[in-house]
C-alpha atoms as a PDB file:
ATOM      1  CA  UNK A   1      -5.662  16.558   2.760  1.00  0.00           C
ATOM      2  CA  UNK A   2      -3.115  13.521   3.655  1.00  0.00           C
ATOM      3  CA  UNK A   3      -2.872  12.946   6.982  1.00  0.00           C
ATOM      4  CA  UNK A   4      -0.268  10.206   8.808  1.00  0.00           C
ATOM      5  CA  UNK A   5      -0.385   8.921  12.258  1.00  0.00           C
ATOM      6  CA  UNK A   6       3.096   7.590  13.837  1.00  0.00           C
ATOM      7  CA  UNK A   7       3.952   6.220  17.346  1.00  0.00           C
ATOM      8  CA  UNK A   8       4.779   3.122  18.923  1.00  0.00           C
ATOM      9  CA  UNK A   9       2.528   0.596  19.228  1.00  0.00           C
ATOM     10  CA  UNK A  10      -0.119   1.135  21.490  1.00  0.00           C
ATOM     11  CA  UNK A  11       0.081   4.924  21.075  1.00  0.00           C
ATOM     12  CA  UNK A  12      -3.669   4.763  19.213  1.00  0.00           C
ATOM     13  CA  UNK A  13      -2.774   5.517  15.882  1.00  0.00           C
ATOM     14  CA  UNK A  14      -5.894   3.440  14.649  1.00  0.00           C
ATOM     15  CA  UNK A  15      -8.376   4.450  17.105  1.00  0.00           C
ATOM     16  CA  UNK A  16      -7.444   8.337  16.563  1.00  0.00           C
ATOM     17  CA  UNK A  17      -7.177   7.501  12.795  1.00  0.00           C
ATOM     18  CA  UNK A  18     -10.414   6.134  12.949  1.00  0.00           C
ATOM     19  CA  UNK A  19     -11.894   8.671  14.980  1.00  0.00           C
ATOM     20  CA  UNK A  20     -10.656  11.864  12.665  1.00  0.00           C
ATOM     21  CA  UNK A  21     -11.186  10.147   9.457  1.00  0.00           C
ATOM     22  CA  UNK A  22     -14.778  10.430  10.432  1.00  0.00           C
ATOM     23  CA  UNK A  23     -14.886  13.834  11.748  1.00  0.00           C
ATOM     24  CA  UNK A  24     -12.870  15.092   9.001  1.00  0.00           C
ATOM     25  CA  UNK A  25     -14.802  12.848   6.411  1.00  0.00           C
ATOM     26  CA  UNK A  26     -11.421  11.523   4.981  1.00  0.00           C
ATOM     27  CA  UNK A  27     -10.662   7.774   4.473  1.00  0.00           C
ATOM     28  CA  UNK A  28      -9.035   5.766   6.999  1.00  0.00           C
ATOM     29  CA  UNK A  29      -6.243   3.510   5.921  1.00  0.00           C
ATOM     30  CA  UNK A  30      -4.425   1.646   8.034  1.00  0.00           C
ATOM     31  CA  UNK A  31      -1.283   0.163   6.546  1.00  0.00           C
ATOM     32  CA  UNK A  32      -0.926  -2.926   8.301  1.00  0.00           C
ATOM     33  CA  UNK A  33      -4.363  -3.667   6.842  1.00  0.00           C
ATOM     34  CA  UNK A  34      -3.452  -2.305   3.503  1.00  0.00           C
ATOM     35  CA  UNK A  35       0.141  -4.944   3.394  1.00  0.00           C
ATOM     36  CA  UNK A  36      -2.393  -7.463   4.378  1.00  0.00           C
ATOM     37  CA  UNK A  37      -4.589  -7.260   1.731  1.00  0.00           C
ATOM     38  CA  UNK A  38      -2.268  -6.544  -0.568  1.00  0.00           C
ATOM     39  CA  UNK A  39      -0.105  -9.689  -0.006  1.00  0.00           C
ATOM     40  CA  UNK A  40      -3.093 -11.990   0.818  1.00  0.00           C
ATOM     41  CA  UNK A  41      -1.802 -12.895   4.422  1.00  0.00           C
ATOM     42  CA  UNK A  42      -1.446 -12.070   7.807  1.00  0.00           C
ATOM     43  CA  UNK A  43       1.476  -9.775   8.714  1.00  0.00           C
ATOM     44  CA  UNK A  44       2.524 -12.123  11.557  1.00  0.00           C
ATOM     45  CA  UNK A  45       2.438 -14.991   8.637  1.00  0.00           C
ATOM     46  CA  UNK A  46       4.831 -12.573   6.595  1.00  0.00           C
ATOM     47  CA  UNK A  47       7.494 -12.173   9.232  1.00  0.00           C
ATOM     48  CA  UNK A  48       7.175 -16.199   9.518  1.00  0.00           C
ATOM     49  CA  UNK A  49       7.379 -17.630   5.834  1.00  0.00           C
ATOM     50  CA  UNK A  50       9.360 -13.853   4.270  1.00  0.00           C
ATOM     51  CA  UNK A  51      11.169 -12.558   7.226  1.00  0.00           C
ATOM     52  CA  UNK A  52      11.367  -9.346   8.724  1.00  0.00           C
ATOM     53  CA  UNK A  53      13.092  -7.812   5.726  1.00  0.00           C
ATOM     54  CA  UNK A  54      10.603  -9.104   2.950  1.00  0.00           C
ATOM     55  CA  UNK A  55       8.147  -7.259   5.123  1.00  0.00           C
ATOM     56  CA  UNK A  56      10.157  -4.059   5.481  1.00  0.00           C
ATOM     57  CA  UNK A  57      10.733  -3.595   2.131  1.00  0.00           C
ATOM     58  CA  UNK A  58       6.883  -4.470   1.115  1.00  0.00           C
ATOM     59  CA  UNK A  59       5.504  -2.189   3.683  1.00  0.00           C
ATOM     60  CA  UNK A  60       8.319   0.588   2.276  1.00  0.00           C
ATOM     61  CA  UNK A  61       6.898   0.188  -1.006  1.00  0.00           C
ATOM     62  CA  UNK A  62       2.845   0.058   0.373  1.00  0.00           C
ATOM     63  CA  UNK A  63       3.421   3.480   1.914  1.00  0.00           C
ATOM     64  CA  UNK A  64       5.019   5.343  -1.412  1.00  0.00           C
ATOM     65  CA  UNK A  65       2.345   3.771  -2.947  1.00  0.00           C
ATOM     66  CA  UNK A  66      -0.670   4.860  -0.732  1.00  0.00           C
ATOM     67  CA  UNK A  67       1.485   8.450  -0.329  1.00  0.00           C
ATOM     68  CA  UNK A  68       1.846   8.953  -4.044  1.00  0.00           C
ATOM     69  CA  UNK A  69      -2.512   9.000  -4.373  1.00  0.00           C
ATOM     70  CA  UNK A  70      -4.188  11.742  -5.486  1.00  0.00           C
ATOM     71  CA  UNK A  71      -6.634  10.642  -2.687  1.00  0.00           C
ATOM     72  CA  UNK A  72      -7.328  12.435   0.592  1.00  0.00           C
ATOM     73  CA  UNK A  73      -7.155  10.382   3.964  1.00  0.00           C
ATOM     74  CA  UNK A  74      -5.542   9.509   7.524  1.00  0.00           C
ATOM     75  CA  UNK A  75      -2.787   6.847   7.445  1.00  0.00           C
ATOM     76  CA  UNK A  76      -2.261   5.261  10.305  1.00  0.00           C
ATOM     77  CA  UNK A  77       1.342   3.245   9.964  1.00  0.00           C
ATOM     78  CA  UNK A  78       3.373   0.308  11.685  1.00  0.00           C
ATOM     79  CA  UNK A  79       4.996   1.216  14.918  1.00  0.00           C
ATOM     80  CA  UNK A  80       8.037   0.522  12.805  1.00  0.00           C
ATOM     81  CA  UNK A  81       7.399   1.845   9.801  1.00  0.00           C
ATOM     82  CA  UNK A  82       9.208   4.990   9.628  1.00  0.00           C
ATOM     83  CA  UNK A  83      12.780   3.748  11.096  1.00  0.00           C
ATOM     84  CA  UNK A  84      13.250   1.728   7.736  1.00  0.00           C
ATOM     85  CA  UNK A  85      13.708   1.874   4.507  1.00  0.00           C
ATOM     86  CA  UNK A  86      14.137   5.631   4.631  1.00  0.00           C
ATOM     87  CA  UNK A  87       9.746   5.973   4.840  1.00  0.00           C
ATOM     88  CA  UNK A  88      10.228   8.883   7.346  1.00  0.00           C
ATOM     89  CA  UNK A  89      12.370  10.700   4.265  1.00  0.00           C
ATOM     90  CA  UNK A  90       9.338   9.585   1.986  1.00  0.00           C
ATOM     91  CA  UNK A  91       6.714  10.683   4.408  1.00  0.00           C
ATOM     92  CA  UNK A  92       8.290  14.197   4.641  1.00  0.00           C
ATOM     93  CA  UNK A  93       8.447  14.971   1.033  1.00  0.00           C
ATOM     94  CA  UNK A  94       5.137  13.831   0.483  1.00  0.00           C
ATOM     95  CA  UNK A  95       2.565  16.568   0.811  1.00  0.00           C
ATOM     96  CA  UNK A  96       1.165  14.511   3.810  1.00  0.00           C
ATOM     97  CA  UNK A  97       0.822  16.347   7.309  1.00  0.00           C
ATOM     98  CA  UNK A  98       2.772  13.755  10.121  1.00  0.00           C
ATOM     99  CA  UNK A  99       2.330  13.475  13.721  1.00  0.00           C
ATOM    100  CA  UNK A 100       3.824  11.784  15.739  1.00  0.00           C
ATOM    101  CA  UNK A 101       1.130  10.869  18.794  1.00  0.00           C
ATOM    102  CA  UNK A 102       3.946  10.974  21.407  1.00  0.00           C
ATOM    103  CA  UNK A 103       3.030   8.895  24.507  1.00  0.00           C
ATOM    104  CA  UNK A 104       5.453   8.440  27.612  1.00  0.00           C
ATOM    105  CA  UNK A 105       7.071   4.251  28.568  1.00  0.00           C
ATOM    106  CA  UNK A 106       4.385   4.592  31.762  1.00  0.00           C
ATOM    107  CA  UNK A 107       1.408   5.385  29.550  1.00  0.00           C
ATOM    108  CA  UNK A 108       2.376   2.406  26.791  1.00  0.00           C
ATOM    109  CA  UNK A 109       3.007   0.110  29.194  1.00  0.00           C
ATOM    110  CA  UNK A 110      -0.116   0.767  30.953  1.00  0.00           C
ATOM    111  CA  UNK A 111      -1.842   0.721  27.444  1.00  0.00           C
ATOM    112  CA  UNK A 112      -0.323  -2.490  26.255  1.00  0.00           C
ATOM    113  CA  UNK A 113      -0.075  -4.544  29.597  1.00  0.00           C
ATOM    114  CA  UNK A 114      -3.652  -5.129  29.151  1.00  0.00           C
ATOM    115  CA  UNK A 115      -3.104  -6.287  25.525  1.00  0.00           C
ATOM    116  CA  UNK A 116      -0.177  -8.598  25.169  1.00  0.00           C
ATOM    117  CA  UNK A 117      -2.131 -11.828  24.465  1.00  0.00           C
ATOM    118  CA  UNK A 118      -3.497  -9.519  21.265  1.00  0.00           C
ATOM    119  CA  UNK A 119       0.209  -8.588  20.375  1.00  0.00           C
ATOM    120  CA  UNK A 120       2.317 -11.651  19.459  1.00  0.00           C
ATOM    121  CA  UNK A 121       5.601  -9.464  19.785  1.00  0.00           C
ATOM    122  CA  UNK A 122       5.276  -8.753  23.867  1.00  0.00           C
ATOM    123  CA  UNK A 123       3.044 -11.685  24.557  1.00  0.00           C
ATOM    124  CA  UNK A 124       5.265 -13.755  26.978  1.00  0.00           C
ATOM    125  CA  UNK A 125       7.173 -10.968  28.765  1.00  0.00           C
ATOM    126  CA  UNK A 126       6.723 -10.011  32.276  1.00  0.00           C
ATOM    127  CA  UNK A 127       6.072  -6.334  33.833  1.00  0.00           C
ATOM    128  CA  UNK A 128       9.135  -5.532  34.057  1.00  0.00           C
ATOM    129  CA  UNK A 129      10.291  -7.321  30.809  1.00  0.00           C
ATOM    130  CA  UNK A 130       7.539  -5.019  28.978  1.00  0.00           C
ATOM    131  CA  UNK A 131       8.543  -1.705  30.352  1.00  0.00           C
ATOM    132  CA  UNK A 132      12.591  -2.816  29.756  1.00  0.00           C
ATOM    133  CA  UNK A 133      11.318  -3.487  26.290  1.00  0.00           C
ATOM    134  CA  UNK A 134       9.451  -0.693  25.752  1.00  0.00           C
ATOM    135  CA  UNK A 135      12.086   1.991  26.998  1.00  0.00           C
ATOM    136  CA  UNK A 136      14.555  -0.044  24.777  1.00  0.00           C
ATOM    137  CA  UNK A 137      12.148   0.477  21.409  1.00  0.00           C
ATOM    138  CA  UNK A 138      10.703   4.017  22.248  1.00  0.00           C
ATOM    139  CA  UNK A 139      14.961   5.132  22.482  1.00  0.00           C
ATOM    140  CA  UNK A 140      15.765   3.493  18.965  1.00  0.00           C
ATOM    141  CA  UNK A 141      12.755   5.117  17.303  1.00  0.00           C
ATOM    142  CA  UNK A 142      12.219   8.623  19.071  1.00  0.00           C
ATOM    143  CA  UNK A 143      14.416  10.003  16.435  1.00  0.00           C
ATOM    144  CA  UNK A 144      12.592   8.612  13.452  1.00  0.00           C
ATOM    145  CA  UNK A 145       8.967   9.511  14.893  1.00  0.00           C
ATOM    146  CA  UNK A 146      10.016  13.160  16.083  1.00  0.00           C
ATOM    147  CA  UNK A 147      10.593  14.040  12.839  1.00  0.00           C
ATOM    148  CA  UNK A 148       7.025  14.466  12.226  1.00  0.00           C
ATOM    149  CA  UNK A 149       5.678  17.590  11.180  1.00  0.00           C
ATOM    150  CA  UNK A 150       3.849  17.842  14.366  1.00  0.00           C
ATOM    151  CA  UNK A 151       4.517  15.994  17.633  1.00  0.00           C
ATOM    152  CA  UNK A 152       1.252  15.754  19.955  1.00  0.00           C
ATOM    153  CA  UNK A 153       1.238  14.444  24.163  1.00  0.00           C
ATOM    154  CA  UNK A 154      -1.138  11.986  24.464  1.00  0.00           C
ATOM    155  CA  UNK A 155      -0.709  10.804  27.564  1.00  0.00           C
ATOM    156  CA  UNK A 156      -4.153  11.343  30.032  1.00  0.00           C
ATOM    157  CA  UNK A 157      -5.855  12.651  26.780  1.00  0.00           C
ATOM    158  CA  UNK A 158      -9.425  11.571  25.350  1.00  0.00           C
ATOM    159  CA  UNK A 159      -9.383  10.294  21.554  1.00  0.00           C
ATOM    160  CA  UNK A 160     -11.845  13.431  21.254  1.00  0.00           C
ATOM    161  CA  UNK A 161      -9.089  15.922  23.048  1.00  0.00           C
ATOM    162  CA  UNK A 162      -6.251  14.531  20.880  1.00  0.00           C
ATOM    163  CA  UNK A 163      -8.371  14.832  17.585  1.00  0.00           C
ATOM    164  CA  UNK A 164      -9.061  18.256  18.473  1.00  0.00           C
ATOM    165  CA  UNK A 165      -5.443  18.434  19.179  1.00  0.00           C
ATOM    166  CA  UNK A 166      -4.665  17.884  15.663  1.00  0.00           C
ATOM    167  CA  UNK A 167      -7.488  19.822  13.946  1.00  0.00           C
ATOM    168  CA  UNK A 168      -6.405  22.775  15.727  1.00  0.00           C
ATOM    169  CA  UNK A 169      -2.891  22.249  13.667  1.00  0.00           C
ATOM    170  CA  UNK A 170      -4.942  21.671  10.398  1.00  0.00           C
ATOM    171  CA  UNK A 171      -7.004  25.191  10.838  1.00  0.00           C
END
């Protein structure tokens, strides 16, 4: 069983990924993680030295790779990652089940205020630059993530109740 986690960032991709790799016994693989090992440096470093497009078409290239295994796991992907390089069109074909952990701007902001010295991208906005920000991003790539073969509400929900959430699909 293949199983990949999409939402915007701060929508707990890893930490459900985590979570249900265990309870499921699968792998976890996070693809930020993978790129990074892969290409030996940071993905922050990447965008610096490559550019945003070097990364894109690396982390395009990561997922068919990691997709096209004859391994079972949970894939937990880039915020971005399915709005290029036509990865949602990949994801879909593969045999991979996709959800899209679907979480409103008041619950990422709420999520992600706390974080923004962790995240380099939202690290010097303001309140109301974040939430601008985030209803911007969540617009542009609302199409791309609802494509998923399942779309799960996560907002006021446990990492348990939204692992449950997605079993209960799997059954």
């Amino acid at each position: 069983m293949k199983i990949v986690l999409m939402g915007y960032m701060g929508s707990g991709k890893s930490t459900i990924g985590k979570y249900i790799a265990k309870q499921l016994n699968l792998s976890f693989i996070d693809l930020d993680d993978y790129i990074e090992t892969k290409e030996q440096s940071a993905i922050k470093d990447l965008f610096a030295t490559k550019g945003e497009i070097y990364f894109r078409r690396k982390e395009a290239a990561y997922l068919i790779e990691i997709l096209a295994t004859e391994d079972n796991f949970v894939l937990s992907l880039g915020g971005g990652t399915p709005c290029y390089a036509n990865s949602m069109e990949e994801i879909l074909k593969s045999n991979a089940q996709s959800f899209y952990l679907k979480a409103t701007i008041k619950t990422l902001f709420d999520r992600l205020r706390a974080a923004t010295t962790s995240r380099p991208l939202i690290d010097n906005f303001s309140d109301e630059q974040l939430y601008e920000y985030l209803g911007k991003h969540l617009f542009e790539r609302a199409p791309f993530y609802e494509q998923a073969n399942h779309n799960i509400s996560i907002d006021g929900l446990s990492v348990e109740e939204i692992s449950e959430k997605i079993k209960a699909v799997l059954a």
